[in-house]
Every structure is written in structure tokens, then in C-alpha cells.
N, C-alpha and C. Protein backbone atom coordinates (compact mmCIF):
# COMPACT_ATOMS: atom_id res chain seq x y z
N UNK A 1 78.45 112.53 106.24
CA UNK A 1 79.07 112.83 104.96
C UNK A 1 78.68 111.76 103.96
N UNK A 2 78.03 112.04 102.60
CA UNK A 2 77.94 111.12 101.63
C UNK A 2 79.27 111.03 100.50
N UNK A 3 79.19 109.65 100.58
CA UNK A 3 80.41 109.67 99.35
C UNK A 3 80.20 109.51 98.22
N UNK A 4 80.55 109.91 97.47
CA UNK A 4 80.07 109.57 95.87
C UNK A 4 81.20 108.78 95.09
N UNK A 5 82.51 109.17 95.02
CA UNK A 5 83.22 108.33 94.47
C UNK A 5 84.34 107.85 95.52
N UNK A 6 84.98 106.28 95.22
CA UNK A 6 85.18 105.67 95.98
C UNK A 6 86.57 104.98 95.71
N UNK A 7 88.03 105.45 96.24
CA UNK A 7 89.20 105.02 95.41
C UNK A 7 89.58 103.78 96.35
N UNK A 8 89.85 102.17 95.76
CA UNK A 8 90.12 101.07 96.18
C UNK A 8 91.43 100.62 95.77
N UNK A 9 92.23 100.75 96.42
CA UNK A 9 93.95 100.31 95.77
C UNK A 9 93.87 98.28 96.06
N UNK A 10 94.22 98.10 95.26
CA UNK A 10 94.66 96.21 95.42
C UNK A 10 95.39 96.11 95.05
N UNK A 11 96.61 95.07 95.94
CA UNK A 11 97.92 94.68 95.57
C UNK A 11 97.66 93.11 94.76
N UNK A 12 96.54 92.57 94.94
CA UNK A 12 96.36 91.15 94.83
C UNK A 12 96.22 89.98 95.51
N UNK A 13 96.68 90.52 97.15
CA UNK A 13 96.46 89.67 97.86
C UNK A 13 95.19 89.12 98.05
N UNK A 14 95.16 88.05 98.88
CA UNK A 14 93.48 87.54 99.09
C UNK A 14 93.01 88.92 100.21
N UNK A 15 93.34 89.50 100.87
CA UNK A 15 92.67 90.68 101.80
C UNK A 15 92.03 91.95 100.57
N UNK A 16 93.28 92.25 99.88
CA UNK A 16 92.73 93.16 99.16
C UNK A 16 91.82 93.58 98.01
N UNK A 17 91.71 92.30 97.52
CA UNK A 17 90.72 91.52 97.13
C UNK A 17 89.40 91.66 97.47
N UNK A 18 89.34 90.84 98.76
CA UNK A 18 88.14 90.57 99.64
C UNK A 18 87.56 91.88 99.73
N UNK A 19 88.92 92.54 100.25
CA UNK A 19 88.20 94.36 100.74
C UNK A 19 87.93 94.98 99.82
N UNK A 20 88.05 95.00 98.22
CA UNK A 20 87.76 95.38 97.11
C UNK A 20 86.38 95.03 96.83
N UNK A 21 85.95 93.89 96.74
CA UNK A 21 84.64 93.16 97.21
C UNK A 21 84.28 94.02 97.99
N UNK A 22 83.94 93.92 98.72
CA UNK A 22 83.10 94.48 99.78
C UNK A 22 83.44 96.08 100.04
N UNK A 23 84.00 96.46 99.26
CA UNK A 23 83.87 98.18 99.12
C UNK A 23 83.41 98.35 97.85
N UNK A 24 83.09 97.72 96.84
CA UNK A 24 82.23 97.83 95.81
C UNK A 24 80.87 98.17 96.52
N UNK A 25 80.14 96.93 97.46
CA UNK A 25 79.32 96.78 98.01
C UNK A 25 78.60 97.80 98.60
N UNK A 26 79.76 98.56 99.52
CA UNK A 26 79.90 99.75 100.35
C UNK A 26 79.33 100.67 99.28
N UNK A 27 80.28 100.81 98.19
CA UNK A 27 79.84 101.93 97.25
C UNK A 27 78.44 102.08 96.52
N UNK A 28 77.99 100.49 96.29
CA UNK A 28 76.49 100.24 96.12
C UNK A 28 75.43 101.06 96.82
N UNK A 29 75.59 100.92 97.84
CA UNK A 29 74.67 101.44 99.55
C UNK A 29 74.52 102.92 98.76
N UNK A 30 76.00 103.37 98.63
CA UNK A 30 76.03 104.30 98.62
C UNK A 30 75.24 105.31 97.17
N UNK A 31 75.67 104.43 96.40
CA UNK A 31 75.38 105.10 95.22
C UNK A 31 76.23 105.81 94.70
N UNK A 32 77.38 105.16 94.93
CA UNK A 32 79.10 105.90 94.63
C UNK A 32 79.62 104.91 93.34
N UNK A 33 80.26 105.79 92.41
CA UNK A 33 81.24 104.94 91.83
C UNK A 33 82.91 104.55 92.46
N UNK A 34 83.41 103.69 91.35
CA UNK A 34 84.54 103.35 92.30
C UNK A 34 85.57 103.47 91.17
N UNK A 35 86.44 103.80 91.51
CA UNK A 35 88.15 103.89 90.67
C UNK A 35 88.87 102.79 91.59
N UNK A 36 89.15 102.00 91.13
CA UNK A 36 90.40 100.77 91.62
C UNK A 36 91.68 100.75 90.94
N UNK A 37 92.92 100.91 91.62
CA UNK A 37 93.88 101.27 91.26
C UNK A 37 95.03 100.05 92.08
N UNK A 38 96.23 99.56 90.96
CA UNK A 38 96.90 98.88 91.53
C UNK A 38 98.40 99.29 91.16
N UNK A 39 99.10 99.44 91.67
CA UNK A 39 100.26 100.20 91.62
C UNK A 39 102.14 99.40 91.38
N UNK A 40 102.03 99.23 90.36
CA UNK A 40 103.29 98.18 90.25
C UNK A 40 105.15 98.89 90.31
N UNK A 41 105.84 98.14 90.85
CA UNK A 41 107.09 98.72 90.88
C UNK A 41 107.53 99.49 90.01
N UNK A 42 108.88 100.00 89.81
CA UNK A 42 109.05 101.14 88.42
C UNK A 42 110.32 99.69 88.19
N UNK A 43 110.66 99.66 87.09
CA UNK A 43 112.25 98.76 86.83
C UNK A 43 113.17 99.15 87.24
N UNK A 44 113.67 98.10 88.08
CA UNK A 44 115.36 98.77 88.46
C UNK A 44 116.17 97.86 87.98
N UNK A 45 117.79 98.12 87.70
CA UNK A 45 118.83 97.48 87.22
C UNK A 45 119.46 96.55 88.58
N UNK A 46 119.41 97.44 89.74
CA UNK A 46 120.10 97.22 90.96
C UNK A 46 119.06 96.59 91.59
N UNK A 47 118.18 95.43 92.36
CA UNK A 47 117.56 94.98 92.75
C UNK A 47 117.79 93.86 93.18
N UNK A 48 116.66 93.13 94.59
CA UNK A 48 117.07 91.69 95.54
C UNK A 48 116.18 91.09 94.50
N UNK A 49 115.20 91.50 93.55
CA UNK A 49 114.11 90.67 92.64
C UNK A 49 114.72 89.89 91.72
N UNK A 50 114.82 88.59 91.86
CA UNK A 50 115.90 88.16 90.63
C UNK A 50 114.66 88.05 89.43
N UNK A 51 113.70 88.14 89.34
CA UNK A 51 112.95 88.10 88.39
C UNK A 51 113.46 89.54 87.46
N UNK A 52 113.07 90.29 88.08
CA UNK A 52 114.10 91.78 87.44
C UNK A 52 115.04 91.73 86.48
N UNK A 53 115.74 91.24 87.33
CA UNK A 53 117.15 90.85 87.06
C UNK A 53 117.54 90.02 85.47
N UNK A 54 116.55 89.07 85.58
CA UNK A 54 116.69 88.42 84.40
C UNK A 54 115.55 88.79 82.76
N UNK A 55 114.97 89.68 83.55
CA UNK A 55 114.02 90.40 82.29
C UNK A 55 114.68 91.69 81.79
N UNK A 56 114.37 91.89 80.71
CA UNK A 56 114.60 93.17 79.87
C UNK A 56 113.73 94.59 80.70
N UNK A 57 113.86 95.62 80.44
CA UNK A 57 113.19 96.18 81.10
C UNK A 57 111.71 96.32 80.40
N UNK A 58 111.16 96.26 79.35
CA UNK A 58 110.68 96.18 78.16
C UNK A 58 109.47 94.63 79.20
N UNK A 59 109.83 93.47 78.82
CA UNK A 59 109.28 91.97 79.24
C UNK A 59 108.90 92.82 80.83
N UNK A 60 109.59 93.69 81.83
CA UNK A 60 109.12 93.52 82.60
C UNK A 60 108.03 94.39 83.09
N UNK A 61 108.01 95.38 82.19
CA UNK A 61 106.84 96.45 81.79
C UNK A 61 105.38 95.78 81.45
N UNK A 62 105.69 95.37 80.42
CA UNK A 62 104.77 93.94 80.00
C UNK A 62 104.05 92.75 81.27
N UNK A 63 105.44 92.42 81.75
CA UNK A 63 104.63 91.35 82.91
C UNK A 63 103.78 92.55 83.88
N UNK A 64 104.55 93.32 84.52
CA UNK A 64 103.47 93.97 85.53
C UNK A 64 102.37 94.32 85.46
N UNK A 65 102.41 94.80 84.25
CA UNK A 65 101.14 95.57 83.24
C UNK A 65 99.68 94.45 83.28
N UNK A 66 100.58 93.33 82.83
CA UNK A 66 99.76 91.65 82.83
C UNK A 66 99.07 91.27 84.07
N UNK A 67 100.34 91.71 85.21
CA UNK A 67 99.54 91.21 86.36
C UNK A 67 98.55 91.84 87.16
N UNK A 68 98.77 93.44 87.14
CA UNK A 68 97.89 94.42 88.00
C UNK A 68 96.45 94.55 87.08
N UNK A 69 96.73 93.83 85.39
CA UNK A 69 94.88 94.18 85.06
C UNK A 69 94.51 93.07 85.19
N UNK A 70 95.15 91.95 85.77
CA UNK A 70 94.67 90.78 86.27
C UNK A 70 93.88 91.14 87.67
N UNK A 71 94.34 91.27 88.35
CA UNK A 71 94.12 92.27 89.72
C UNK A 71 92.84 92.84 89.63
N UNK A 72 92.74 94.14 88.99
CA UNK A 72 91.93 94.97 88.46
C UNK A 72 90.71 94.34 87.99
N UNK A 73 91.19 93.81 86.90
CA UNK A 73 90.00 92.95 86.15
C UNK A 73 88.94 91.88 86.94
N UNK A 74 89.48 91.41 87.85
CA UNK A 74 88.94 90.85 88.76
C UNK A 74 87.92 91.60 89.49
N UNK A 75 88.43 92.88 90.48
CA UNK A 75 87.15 94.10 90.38
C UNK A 75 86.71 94.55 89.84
N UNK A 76 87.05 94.49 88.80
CA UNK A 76 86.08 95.31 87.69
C UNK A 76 85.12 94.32 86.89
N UNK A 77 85.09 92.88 87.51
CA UNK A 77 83.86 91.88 87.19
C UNK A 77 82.93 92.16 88.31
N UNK A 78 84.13 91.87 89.63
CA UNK A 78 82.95 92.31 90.71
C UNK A 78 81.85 93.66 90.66
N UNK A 79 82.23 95.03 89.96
CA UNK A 79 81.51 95.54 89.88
C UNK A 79 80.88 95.80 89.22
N UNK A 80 80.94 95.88 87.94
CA UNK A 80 79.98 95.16 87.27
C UNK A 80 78.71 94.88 87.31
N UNK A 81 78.73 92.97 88.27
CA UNK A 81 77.91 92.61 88.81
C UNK A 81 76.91 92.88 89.80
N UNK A 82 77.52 93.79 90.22
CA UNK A 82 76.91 94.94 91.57
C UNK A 82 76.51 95.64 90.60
N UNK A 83 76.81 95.98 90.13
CA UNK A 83 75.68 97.26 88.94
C UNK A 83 76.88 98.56 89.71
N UNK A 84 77.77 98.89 89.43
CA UNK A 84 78.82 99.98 90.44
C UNK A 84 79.53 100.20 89.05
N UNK A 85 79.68 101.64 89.11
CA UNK A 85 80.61 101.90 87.48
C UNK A 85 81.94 102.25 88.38
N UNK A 86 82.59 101.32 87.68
CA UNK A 86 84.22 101.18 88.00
C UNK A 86 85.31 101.41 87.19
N UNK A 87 85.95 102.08 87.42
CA UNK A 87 87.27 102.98 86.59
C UNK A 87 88.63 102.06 87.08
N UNK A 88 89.36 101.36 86.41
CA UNK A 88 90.73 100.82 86.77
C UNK A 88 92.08 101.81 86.51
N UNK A 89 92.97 101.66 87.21
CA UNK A 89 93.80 102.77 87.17
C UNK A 89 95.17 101.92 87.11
N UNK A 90 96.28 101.47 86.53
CA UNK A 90 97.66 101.07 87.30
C UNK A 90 98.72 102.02 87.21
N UNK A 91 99.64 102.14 88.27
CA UNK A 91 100.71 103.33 87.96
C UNK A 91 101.48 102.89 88.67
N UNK A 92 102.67 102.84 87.85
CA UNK A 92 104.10 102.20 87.96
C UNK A 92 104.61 103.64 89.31
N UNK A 93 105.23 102.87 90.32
CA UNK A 93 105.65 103.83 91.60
C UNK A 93 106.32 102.74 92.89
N UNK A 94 107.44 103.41 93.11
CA UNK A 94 107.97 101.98 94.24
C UNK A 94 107.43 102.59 95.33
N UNK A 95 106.79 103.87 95.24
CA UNK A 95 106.38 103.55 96.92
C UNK A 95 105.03 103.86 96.46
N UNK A 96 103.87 102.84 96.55
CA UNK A 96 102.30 102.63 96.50
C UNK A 96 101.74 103.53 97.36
N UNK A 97 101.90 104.33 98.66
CA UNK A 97 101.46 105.25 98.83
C UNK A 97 101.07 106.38 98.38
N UNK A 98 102.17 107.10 97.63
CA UNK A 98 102.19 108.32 96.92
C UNK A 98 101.09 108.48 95.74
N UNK A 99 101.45 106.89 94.87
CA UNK A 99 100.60 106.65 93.70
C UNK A 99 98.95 106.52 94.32
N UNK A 100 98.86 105.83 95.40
CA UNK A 100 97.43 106.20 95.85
C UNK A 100 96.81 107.28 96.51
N UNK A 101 97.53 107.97 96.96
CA UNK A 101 97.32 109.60 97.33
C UNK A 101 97.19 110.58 95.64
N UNK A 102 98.10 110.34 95.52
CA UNK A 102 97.88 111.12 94.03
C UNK A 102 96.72 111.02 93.21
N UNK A 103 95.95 109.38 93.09
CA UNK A 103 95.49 108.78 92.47
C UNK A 103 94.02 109.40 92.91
N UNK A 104 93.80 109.62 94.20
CA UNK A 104 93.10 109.73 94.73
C UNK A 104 92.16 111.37 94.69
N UNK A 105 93.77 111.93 94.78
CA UNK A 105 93.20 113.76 94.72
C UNK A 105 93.00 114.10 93.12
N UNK A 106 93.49 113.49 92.37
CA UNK A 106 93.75 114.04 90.99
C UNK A 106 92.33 113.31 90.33
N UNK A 107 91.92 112.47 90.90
CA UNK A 107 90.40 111.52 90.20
C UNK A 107 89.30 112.34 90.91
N UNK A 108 89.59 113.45 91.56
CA UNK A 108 88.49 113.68 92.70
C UNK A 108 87.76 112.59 93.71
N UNK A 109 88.45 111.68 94.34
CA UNK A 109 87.53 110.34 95.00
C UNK A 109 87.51 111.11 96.35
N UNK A 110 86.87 110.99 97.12
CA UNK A 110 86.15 111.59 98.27
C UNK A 110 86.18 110.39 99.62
N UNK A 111 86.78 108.98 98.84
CA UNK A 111 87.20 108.27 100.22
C UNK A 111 88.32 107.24 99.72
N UNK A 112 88.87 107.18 100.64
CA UNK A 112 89.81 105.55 100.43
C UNK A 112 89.46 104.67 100.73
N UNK A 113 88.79 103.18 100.32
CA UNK A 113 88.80 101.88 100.97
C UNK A 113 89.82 101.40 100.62
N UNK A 114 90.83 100.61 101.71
CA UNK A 114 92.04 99.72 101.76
C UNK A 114 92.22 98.95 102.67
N UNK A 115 93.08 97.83 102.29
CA UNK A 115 92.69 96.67 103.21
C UNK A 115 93.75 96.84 104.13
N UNK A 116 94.71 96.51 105.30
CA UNK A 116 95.82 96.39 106.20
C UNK A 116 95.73 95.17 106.28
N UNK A 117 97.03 94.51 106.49
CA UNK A 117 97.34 93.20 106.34
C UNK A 117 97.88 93.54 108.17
N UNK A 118 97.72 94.24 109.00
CA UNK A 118 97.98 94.31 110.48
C UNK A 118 99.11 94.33 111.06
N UNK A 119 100.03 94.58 109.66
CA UNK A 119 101.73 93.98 110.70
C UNK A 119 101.86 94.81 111.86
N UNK A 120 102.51 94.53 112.62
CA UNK A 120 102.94 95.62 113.45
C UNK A 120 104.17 94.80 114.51
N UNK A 121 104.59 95.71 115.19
CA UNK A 121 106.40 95.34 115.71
C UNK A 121 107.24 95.36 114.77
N UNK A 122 108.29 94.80 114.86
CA UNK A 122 109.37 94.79 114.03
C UNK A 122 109.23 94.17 112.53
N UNK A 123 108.19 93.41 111.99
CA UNK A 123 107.58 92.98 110.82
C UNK A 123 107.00 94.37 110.59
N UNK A 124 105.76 95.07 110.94
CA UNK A 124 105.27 96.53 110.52
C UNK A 124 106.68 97.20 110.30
N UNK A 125 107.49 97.18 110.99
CA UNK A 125 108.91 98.68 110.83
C UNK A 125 109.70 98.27 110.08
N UNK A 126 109.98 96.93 109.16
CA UNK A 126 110.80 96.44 108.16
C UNK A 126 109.92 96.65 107.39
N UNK A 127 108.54 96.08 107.20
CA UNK A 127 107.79 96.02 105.68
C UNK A 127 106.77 97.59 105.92
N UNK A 128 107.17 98.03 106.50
CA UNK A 128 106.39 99.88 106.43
C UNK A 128 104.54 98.98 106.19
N UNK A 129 104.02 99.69 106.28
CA UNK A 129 102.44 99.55 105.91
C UNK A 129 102.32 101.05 105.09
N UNK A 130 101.64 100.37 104.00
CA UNK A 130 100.54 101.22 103.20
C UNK A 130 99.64 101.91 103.34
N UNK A 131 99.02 101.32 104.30
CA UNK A 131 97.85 101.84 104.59
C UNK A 131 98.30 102.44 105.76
N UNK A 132 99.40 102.76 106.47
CA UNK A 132 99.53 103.64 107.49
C UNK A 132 99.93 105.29 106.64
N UNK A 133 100.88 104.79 105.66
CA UNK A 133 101.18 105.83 105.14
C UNK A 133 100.30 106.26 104.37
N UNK A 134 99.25 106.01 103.27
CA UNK A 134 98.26 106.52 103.27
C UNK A 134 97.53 107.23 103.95
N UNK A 135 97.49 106.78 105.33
CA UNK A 135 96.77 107.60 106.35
C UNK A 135 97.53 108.88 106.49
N UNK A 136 98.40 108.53 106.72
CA UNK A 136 99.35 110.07 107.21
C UNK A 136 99.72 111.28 106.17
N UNK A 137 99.23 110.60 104.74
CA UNK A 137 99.92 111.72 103.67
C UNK A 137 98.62 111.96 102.63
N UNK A 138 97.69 112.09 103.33
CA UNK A 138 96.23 112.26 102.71
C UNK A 138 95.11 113.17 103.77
N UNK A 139 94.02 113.95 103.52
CA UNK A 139 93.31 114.30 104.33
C UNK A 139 91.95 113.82 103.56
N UNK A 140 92.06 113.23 102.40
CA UNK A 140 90.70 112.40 102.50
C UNK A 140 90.65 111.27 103.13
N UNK A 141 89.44 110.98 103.77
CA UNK A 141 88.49 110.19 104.68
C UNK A 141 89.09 108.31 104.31
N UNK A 142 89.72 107.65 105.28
CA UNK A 142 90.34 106.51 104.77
C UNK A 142 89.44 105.68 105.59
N UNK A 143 89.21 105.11 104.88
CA UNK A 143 88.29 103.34 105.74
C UNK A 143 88.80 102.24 105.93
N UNK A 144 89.36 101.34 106.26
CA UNK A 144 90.48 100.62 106.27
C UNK A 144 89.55 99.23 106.75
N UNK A 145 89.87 98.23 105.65
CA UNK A 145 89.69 97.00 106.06
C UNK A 145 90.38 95.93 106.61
N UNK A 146 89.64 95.34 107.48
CA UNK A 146 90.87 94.44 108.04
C UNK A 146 90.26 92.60 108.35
């Protein structure tokens, strides 16, 4: 199967990052473009975030906004430089799965690269994985970096 376009979700960590990198790369080989998408909380009133808590909802629209094209922007130098035409995407959603499934069928992208941070035991079943649920609520082709 050839891929042509190539959807990369990053939270910001150094993994997703890295794997953003190197699925640009991937998409190079390929001759695929790439859509990178980073997906920030929605505002809540009721929340453990005391950062939340003490912002307007307005300031905190603003900060997220700030931080995910920080994120973004970062791949979207990397590709760039690769010569890879790259589309940035952010969409406010508390559960990042959905927004990358959605993100994914509605852009037409034909694969997922995403990174797994590996939890698993009782750390995986408190902090859920992304990239599991991605897997399970999508039937396009997921590649998973690790």
C-alpha cells in the first residue's frame, strides 16, 4: 500500500516530537504530505488544573492556542527542511483520540504516525493511552512509534 498523506498528532513531549521527526522523514521516502495536529483541552470551570482555575476562560484559550503552535511550529520547520508540505491542525477536545480520528478521516490522511509513551499495568489503566485508543476507533492504517 502507498501512502500519500500522512496524519502526525504531537502532544509536545520529547517522543512525540522525535516521532514527528522521523515521520516527516517516512513521508519523504514516500512522497506523502503530512497534516500534524495537536489537540488541546476544551476549558473547564470544575478541574484538578489549578492553572485553569486561575485563568479566564478567554487567557486560557489564548495560552493553549500559544502552546500547541509552538508544538506544531516546531514540525512544521522540520518539514519544511525535508522539502514535505505540511498542514498544522489544533482542536480543542478532552479526549485527543476522537480529535485525531476525526482529524484524520475528514483531511482524507491514509495513515497515522504516533508516538506511545508504553505505559502499561496500572499506570496504562489510570492514564488510558492514545495511541491505543486511536487504534481501536479508526480503520486507517496506524504506525506507532516507540
Amino acid at each position: 500500500m502507498l501512502f500519500t498523506h500522512v496524519l502526525i498528532p504531537t502532544d509536545g513531549s520529547e517522543l512525540s516530537q522525535t516521532a514527528a521527526v522521523k515521520g516527516i522523514r517516512f513521508a519523504k521516502d514516500l512522497n506523502a504530505k503530512v497534516t500534524c495536529i495537536s489537540v488541546t483541552p476544551k476549558f473547564r470551570v470544575l478541574t484538578f488544573d489549578t492553572a485553569m482555575v486561575e485563568d479566564t476562560k478567554d487567557q486560557f484559550l489564548i495560552d493553549s492556542q500559544a502552546q500547541a503552535a509552538k508544538y506544531l511550529g516546531a514540525v512544521k520547520s522540520a518539514a519544511a527542511e525535508e522539502g514535505v508540505p505540511c498542514e498544522t491542525v489544533i482542536e480543542a477536545n478532552d479526549q485527543p483520540y476522537e480529535a485525531i480520528v476525526h482529524a484524520a478521516q475528514s483531511r482524507g490522511c491514509d495513515l497515522i504516525l504516533m508516538a506511545s509513551h508504553g505505559r502499561r499495568g496500572v499506570q496504562g489503566l489510570l492514564l488510558g493511552s492514545e495511541t491505543q485508543k486511536v487504534l481501536t476507533h479508526t480503520k486507517i492504517p496506524v504506525l506507532v512509534y516507540r
